[in-house]
Protein backbone atom coordinates (compact mmCIF):
# COMPACT_ATOMS: atom_id res chain seq x y z
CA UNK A 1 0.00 0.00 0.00
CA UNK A 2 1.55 3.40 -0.87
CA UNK A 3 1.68 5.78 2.00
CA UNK A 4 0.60 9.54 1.30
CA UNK A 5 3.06 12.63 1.83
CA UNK A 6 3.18 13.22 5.17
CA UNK A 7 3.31 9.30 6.14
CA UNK A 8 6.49 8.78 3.79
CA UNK A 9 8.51 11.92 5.33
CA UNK A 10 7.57 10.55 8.81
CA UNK A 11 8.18 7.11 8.32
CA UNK A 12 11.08 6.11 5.30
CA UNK A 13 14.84 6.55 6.14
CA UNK A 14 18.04 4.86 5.27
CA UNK A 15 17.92 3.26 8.98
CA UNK A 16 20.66 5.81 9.98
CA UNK A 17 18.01 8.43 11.08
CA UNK A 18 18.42 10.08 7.92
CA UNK A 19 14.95 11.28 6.08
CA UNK A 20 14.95 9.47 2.69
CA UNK A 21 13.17 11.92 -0.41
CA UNK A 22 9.43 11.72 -0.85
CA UNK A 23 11.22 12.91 -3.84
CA UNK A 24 10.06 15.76 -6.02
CA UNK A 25 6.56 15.64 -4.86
CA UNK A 26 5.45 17.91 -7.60
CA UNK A 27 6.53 16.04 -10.01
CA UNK A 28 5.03 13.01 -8.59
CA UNK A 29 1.80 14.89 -8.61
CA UNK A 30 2.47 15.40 -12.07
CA UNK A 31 3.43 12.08 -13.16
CA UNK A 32 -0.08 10.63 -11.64
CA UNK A 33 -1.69 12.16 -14.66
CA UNK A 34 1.03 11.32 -17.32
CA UNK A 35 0.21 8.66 -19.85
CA UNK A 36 2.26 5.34 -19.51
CA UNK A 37 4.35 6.52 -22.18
CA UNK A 38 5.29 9.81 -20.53
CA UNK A 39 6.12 7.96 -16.49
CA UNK A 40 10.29 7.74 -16.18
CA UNK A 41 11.87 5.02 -16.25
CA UNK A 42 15.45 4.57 -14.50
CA UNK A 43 18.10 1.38 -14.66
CA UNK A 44 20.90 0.53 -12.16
CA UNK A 45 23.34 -1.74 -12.97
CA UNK A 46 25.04 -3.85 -10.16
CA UNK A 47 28.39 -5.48 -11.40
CA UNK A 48 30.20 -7.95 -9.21
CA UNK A 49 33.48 -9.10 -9.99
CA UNK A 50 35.35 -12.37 -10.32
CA UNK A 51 32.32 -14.28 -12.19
CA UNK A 52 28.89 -16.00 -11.73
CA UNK A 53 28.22 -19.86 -12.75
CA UNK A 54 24.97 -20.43 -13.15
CA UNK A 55 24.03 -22.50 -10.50
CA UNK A 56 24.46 -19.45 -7.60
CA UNK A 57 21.49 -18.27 -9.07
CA UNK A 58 19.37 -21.11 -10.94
CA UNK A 59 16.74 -23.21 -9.00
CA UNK A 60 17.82 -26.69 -7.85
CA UNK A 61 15.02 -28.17 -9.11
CA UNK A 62 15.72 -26.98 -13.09
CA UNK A 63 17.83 -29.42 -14.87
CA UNK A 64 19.66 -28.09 -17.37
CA UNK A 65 21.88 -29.91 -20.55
CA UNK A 66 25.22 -30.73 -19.69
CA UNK A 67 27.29 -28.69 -22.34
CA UNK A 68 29.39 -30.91 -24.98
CA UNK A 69 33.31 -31.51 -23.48
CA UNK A 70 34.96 -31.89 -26.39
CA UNK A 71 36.39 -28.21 -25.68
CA UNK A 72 36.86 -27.51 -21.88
CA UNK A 73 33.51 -28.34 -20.89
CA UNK A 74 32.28 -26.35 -24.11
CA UNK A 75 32.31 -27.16 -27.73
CA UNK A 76 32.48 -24.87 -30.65
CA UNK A 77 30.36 -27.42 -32.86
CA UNK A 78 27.11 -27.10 -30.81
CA UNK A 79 26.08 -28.33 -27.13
CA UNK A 80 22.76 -30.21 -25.81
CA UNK A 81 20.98 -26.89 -24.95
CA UNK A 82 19.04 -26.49 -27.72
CA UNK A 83 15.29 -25.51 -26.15
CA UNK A 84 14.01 -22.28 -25.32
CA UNK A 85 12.60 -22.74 -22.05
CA UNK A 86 10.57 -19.94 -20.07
CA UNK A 87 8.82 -21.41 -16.25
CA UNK A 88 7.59 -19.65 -13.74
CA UNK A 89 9.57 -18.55 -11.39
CA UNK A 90 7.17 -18.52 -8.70
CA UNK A 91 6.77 -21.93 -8.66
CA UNK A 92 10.00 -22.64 -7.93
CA UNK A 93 12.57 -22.17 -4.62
CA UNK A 94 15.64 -19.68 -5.59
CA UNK A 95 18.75 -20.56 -4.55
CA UNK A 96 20.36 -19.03 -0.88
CA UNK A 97 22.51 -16.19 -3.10
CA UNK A 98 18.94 -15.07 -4.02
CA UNK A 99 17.02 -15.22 -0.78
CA UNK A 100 16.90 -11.63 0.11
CA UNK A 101 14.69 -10.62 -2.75
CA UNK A 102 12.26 -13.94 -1.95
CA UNK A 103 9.80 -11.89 -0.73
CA UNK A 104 9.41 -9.56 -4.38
CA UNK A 105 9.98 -13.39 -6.32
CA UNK A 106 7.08 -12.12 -8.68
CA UNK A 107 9.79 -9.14 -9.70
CA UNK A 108 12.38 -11.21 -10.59
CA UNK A 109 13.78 -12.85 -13.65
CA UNK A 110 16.75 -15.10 -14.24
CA UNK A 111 17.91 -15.56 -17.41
CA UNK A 112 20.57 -18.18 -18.45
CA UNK A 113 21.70 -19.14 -21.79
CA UNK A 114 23.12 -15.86 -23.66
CA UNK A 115 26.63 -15.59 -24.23
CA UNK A 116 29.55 -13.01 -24.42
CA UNK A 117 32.10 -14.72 -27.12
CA UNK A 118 32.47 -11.08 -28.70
CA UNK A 119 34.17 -10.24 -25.15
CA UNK A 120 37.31 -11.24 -24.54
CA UNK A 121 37.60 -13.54 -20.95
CA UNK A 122 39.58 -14.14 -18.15
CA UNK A 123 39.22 -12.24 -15.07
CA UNK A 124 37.52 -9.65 -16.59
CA UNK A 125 35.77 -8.45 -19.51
CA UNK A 126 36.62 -4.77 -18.38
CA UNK A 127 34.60 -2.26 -20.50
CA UNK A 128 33.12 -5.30 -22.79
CA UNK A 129 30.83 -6.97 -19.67
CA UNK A 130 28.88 -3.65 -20.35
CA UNK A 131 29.40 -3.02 -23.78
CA UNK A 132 29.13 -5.81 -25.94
CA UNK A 133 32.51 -5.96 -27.23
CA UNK A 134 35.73 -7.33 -26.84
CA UNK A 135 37.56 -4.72 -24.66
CA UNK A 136 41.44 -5.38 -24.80
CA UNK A 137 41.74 -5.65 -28.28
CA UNK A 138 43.38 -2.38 -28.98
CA UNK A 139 45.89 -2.72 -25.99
CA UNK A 140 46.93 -6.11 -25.03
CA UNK A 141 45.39 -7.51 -22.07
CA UNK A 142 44.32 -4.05 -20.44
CA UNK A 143 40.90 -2.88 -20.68
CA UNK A 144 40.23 -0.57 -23.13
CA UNK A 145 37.00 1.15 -23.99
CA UNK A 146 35.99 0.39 -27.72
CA UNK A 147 32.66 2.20 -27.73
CA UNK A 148 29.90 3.51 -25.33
CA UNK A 149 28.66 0.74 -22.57
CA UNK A 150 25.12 0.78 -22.03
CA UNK A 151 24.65 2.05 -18.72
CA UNK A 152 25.73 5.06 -20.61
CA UNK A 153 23.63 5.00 -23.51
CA UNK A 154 20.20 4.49 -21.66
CA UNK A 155 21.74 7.64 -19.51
CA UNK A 156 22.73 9.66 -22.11
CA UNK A 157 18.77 8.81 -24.15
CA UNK A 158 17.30 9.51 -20.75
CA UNK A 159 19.21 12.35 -19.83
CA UNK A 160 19.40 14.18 -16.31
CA UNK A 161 21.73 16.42 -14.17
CA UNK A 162 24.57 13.18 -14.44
CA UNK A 163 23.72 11.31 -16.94
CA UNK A 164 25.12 8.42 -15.41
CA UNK A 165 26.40 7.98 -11.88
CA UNK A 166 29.18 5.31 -11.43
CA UNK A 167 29.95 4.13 -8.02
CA UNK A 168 31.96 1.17 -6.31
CA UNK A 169 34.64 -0.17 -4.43
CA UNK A 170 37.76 -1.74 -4.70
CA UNK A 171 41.00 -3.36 -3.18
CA UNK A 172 42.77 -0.48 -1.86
CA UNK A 173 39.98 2.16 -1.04
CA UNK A 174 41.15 4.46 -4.51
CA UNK A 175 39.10 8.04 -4.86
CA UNK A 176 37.87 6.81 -8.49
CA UNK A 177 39.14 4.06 -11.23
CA UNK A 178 37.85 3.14 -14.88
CA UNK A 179 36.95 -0.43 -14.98
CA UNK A 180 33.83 -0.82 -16.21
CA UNK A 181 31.62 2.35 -17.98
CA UNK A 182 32.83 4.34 -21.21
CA UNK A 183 31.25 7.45 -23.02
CA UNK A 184 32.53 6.03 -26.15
CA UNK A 185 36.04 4.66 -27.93
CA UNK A 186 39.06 5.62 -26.01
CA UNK A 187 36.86 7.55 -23.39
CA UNK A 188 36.44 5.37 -19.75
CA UNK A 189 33.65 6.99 -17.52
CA UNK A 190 34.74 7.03 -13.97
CA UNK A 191 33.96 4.70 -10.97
CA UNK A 192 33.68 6.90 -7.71
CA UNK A 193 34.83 4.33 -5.13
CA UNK A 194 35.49 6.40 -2.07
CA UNK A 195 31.77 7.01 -0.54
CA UNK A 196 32.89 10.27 0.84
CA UNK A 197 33.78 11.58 -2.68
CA UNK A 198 31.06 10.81 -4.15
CA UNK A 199 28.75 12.29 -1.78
CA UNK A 200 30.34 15.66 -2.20
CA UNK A 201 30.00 14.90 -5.76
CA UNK A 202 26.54 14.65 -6.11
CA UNK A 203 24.91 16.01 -2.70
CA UNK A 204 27.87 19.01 -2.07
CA UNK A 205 25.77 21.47 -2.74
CA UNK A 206 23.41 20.80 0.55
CA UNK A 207 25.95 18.92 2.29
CA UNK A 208 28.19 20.97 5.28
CA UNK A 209 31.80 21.01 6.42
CA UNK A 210 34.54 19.86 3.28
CA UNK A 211 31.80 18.60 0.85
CA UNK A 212 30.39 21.96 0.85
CA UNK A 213 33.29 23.71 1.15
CA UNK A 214 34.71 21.26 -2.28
CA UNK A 215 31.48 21.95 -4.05
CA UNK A 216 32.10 26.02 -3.79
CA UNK A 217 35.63 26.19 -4.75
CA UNK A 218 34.35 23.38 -7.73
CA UNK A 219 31.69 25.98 -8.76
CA UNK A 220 33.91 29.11 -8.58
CA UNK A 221 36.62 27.49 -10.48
CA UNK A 222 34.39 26.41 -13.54
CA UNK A 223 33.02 29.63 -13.02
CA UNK A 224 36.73 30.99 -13.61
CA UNK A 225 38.10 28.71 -16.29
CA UNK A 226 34.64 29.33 -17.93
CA UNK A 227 35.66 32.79 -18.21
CA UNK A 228 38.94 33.06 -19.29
CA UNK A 229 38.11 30.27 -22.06
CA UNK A 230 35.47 32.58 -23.51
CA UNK A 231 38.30 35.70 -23.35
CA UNK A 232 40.75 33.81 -25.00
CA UNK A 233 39.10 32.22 -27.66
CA UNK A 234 37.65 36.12 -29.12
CA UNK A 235 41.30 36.32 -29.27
CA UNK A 236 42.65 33.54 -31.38
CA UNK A 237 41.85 32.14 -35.06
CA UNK A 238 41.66 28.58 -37.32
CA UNK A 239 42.09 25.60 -35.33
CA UNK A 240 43.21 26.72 -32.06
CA UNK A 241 39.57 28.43 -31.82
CA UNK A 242 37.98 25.41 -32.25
CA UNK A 243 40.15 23.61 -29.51
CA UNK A 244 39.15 26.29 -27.10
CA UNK A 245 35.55 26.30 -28.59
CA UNK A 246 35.36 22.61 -27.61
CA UNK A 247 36.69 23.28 -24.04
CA UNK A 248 34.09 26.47 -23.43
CA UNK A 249 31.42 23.88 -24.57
CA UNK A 250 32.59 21.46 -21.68
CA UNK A 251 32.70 23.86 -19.20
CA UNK A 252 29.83 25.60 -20.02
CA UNK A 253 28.31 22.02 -19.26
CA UNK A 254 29.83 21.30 -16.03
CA UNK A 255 28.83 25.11 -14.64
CA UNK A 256 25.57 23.82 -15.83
CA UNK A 257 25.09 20.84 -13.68
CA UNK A 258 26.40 23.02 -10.27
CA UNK A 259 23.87 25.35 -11.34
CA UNK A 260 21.23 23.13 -11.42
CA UNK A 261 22.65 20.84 -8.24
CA UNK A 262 21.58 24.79 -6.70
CA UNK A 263 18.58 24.79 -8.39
CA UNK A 264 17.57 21.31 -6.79
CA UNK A 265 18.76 22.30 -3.26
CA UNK A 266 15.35 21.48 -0.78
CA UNK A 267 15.11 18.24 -3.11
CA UNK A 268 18.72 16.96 -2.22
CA UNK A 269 18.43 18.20 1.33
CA UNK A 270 15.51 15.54 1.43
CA UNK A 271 17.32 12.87 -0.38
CA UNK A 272 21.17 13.02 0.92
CA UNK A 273 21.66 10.00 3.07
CA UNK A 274 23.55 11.01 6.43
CA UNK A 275 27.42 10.34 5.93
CA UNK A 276 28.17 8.16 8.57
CA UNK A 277 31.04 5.94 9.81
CA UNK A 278 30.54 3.31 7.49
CA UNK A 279 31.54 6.13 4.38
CA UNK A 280 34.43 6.31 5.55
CA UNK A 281 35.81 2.79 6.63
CA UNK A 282 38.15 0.46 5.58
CA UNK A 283 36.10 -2.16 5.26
CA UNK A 284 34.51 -3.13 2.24
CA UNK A 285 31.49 -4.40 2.62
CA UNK A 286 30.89 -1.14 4.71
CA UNK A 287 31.78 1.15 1.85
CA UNK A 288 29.68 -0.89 -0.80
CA UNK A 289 26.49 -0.64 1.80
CA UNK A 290 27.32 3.62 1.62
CA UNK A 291 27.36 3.33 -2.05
CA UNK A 292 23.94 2.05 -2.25
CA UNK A 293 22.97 4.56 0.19
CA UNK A 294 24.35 7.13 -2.15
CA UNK A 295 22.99 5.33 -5.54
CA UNK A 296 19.10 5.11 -4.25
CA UNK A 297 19.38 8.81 -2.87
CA UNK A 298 20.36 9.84 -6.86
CA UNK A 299 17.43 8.12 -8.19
CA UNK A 300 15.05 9.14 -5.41
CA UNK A 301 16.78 12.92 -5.77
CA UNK A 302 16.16 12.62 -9.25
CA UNK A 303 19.82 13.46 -10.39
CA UNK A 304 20.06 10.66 -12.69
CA UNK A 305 18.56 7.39 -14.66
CA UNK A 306 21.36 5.35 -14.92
CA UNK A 307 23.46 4.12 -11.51
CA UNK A 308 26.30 1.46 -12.01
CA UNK A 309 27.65 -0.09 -9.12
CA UNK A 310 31.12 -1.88 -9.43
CA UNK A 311 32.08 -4.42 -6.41
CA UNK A 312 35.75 -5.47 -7.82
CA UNK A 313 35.49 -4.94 -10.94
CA UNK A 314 38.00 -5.03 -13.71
CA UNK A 315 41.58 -5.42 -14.28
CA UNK A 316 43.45 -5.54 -11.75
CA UNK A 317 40.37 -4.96 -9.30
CA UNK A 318 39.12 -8.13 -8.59
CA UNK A 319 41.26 -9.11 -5.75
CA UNK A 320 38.66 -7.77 -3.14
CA UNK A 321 38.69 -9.32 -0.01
CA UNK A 322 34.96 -8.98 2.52
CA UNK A 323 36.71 -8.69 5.37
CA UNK A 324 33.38 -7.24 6.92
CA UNK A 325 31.40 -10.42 6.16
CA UNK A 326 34.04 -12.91 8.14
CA UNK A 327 35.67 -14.07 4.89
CA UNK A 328 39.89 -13.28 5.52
CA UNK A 329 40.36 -14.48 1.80
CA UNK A 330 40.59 -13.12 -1.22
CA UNK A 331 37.94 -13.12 -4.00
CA UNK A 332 40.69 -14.30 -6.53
CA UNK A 333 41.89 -17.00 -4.20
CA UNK A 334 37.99 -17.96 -3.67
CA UNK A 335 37.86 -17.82 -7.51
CA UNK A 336 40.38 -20.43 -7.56
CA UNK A 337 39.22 -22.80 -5.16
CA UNK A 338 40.32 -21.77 -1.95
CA UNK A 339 37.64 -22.05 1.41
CA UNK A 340 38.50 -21.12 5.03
CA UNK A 341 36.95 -22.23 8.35
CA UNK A 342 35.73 -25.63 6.88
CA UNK A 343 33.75 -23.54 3.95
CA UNK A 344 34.28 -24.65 0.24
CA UNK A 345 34.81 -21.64 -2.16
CA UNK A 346 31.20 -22.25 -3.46
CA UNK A 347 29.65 -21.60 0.04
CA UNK A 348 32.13 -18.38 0.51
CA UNK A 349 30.86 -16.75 -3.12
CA UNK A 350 27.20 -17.61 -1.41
CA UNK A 351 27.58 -15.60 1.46
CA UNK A 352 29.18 -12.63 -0.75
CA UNK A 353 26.44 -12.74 -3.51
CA UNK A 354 23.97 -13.15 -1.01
CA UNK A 355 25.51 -9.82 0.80
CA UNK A 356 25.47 -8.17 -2.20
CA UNK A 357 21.45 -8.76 -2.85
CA UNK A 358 20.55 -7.66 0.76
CA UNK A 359 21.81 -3.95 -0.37
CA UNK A 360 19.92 -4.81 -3.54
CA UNK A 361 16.77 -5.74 -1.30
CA UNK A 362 17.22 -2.37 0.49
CA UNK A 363 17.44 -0.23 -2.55
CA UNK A 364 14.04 -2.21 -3.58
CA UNK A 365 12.57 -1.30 -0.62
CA UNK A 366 13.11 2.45 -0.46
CA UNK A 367 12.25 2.87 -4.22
CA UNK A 368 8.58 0.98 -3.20
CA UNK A 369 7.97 3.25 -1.12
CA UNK A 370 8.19 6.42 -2.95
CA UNK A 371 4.44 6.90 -5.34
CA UNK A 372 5.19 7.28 -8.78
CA UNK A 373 2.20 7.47 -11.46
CA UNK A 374 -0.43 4.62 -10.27
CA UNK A 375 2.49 2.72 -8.76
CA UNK A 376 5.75 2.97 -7.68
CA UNK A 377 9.29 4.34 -8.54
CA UNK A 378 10.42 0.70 -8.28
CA UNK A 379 7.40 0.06 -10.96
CA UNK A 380 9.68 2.01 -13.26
CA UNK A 381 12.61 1.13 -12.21
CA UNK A 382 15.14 -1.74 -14.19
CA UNK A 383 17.53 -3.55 -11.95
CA UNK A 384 20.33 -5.93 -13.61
CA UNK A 385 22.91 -7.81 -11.94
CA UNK A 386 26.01 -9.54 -13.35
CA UNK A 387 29.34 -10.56 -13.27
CA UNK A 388 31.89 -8.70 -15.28
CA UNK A 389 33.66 -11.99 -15.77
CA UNK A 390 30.74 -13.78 -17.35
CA UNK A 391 30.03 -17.88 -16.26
CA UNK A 392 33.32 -18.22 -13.97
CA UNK A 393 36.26 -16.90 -12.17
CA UNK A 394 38.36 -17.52 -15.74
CA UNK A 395 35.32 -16.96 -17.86
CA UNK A 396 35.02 -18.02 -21.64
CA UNK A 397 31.93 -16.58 -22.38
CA UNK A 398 30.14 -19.15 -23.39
CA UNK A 399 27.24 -18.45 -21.01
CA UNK A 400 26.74 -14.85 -19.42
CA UNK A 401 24.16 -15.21 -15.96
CA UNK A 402 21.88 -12.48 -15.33
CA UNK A 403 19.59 -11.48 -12.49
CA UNK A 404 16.88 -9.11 -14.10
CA UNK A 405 14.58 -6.94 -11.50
CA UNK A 406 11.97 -5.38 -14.09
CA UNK A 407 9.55 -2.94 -12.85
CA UNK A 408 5.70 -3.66 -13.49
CA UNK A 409 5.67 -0.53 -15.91
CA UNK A 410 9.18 -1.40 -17.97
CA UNK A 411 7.80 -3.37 -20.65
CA UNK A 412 10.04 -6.58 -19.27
CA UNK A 413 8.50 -9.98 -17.97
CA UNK A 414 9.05 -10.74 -14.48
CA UNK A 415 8.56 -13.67 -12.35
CA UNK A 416 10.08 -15.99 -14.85
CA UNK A 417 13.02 -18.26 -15.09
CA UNK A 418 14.32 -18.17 -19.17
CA UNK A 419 17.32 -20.00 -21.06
CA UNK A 420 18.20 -19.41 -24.14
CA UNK A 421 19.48 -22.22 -26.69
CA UNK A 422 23.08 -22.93 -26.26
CA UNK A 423 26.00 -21.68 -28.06
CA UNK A 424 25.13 -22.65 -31.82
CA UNK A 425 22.23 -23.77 -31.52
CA UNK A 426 19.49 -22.45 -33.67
CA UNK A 427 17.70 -19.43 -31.53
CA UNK A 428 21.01 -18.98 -29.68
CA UNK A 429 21.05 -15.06 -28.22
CA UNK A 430 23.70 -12.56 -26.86
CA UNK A 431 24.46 -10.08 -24.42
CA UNK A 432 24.34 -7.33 -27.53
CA UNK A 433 20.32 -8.48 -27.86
CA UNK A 434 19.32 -7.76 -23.94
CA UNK A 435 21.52 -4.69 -24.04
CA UNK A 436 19.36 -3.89 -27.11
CA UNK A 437 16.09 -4.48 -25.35
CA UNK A 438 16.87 -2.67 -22.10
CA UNK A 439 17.56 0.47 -24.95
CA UNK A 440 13.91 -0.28 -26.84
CA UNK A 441 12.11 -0.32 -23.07
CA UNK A 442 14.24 3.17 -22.46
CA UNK A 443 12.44 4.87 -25.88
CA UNK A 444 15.96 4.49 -27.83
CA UNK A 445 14.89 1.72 -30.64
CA UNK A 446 18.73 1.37 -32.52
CA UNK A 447 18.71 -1.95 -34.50
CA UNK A 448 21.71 -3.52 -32.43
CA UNK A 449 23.88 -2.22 -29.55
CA UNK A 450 27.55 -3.73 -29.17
CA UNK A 451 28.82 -6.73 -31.35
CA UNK A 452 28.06 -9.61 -32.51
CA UNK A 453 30.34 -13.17 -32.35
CA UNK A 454 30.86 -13.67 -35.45
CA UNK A 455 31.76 -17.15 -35.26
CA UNK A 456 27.92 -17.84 -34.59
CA UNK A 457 25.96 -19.23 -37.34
CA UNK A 458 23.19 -17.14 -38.73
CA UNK A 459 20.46 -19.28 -37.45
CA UNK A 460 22.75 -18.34 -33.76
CA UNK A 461 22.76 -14.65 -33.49
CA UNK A 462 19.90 -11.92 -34.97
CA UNK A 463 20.23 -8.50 -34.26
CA UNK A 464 17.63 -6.24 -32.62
CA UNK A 465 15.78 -6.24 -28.67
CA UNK A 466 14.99 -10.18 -27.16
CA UNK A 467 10.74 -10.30 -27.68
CA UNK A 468 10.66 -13.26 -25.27
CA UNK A 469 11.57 -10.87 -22.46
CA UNK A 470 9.42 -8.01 -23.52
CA UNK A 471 6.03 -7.72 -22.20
């Protein structure tokens, strides 16, 4: 049941006393009235590193082909998967990793079966576990951003004060990396992964002590630079102009967004989740629970469509250790094998996925609670999860996991378990086609997003959005 105004600033916070946003009120006043068409829609994207098989998040009960060995437990010549299948989900038990979102089952779909060979493998896919492509081509075996990934494209179609927000953690507590997210070829878009930084980042402007103090020396210096761009470049001719030209038009963007961070104040003041201890500790796990803070108080502020969240992702990221959750080794080592304290490595990646959906319960929870249209914001809201290393801590690719969280109003089916035909077999699909889909749903209807593997047989790989998921 959807509680009124008053009820929702009384009641919702981010369990550290903090009052979460009844956000924008007026607009969800306005949005009551919109057509279907017109309601938002908004995507976050929660990457985990260091892989996912299949079974962490498949029921126990649904038996699935064994895949031909002739090639590593994979074959290039075909493999006994060769059935669409699509089951409810509902009547079926989900796996421990999963058990945190139990109670919204009906919301969720898993989907087995497509595959990543345009990516490259190992550890990580990098850039390519978003983008469809293979992402160390260019530069041996770093990561390297061939083209836009599409956390970015349904942010930049969508639009918004950040177009896309990128947050996450990693081994050694850095301010911000580029793992994962690109604007485009040769262009990485950040990862924020210290939890203080990124609150000044996106809630300076109401925030007090340093993050304020940041956000008004940001402002005056774009203000500044802003400035003496547009002086010099009356000055100067030919293609030195243009260079200037092209840095007036970037800060002329970024004095923008402060501007309108200003504009927004009493909305972020509502929204900014209190910065407590856990923003600024050590431990992992504690700094991935302030990043989801931070990531539902964007959407529910409104300054963005698109949230990524990276938990060890990317070359050479994916080393993490969750310290915070009793485990003392490494996710690499657990990749490998390796248990501690009498648990196998299986049971150790259970009680890290599993950690990982609790914050992804808690974000589902705070976004319910917010009325949006004749629903929700979670109604509108598209929640993916992955690995950036595909099937397995040294993935091939052969089979990419997901974990999709569709809103009722996205367009996407929920409540279902689907599988795709196996590599090479006829109906076969790829990450490129559900990347493609989650762009129709946003309004952007491009004929193919990414690549495809071209070693697929025609009757393998199509291009355009996956029907059998749309509503």
């Amino acid at each position: 049941m959807n509680m009124n105004r008053r009820e929702l600033l009384k009641s919702a916070s981010f369990g550290t006393g903090s009052v979460l946003l009844a956000p924008v009120l007026s607009q969800i006043q306005a949005q009551a009235a919109a057509s279907d068409s017109q309601r938002p829609i908004r995507f976050v994207f929660v990457v985990e590193g260091n892989g996912l098989p299949w079974k962490q998040i498949t029921p126990d009960d649904i038996k699935r082909g064994r895949m031909n060995t002739a090639s590593g437990g994979h074959s290039l010549n075909g493999n006994e998967r060769r059935e669409f299948v699509d089951l409810d989900l509902m009547q079926r038990t989900i796996p421990e990793s999963l058990e945190p979102i139990k109670k919204s089952q009906e919301q969720v779909t898993i989907l087995n079966g497509l595959s990543g060979r345009m990516c490259s493998n190992g550890h990580s896919n990098d850039f390519g576990a978003l983008g469809a492509y293979n992402a160390r081509g260019d530069v041996g075996s770093s990561g390297f951003p061939k083209a836009e990934t599409i956390d970015v494209a349904v942010g930049r179609h969508l639009g918004g004060i950040f177009p896309r927000v990128g947050l996450g953690i990693v081994k050694n507590a850095a301010n911000v990396v580029y793992n994962c997210s690109a604007y485009s070829r040769g262009k990485a878009a950040p990862t924020t992964c210290d939890p203080l930084v990124a609150y000044g980042n996106l809630f300076g402007s109401v925030a007090e002590g340093a993050a304020k103090h940041d956000f008004l020396l940001r402002t005056n210096l774009l203000d500044y630079l802003h400035g003496e761009t547009k002086r010099l470049s009356a000055q100067v001719a030919g293609a030195e102009r243009h260079k200037l030209d092209a840095h007036l038009s970037a800060y002329e963007a970024m004095s923008n967004r402060q501007s309108r961070l200003n504009e927004i104040e009493s909305t972020l003041r509502e929204a900014a989740p209190v910065a407590n201890d856990k923003f600024s500790s050590k431990v992992e796990s504690d700094r991935l629970d302030a990043q989801f803070d931070i990531a539902t108080a964007a959407l529910l502020g409104g300054l963005t469509s698109s949230v990524t969240l990276a938990s060890g992702v990317g070359n050479p990221y994916f080393g993490i250790t969750f310290t915070g959750l009793g485990i003392n080794q490494g996710k690499h080592n657990i990749g490998h094998g390796k248990g501690e304290n009498g648990k196998s490595a299986s049971e150790l990646m259970t009680i890290i996925r599993r950690f990982h959906f609790e914050l992804i319960a808690r974000m589902m929870d705070k976004l319910n609670e917010v009325p949006e249209g004749d629903g929700t914001m979670l109604d509108n809201t598209v929640i993916l999860y992955l690995s950036d290393a595909a099937e397995s801590h040294h993935s091939r690719c052969w089979e990419w996991p997901f974990v999709l969280i569709p809103g009722k109003n996205t367009g996407l089916k929920a409540g279902r378990y689907i599988e795709y035909p196996g590599w090479g077999a006829d109906g076969h699909r790829e990450i490129c086609n559900l990347y493609t889909t989650l762009l129709h749903i946003a309004g952007d209807k491009r004929k193919q997003f990414g690549d495809h593997d071209l070693r697929l047989p025609p009757t393998a790989r199509a291009d355009g959005p996956l029907p059998e998921l749309m509503v």
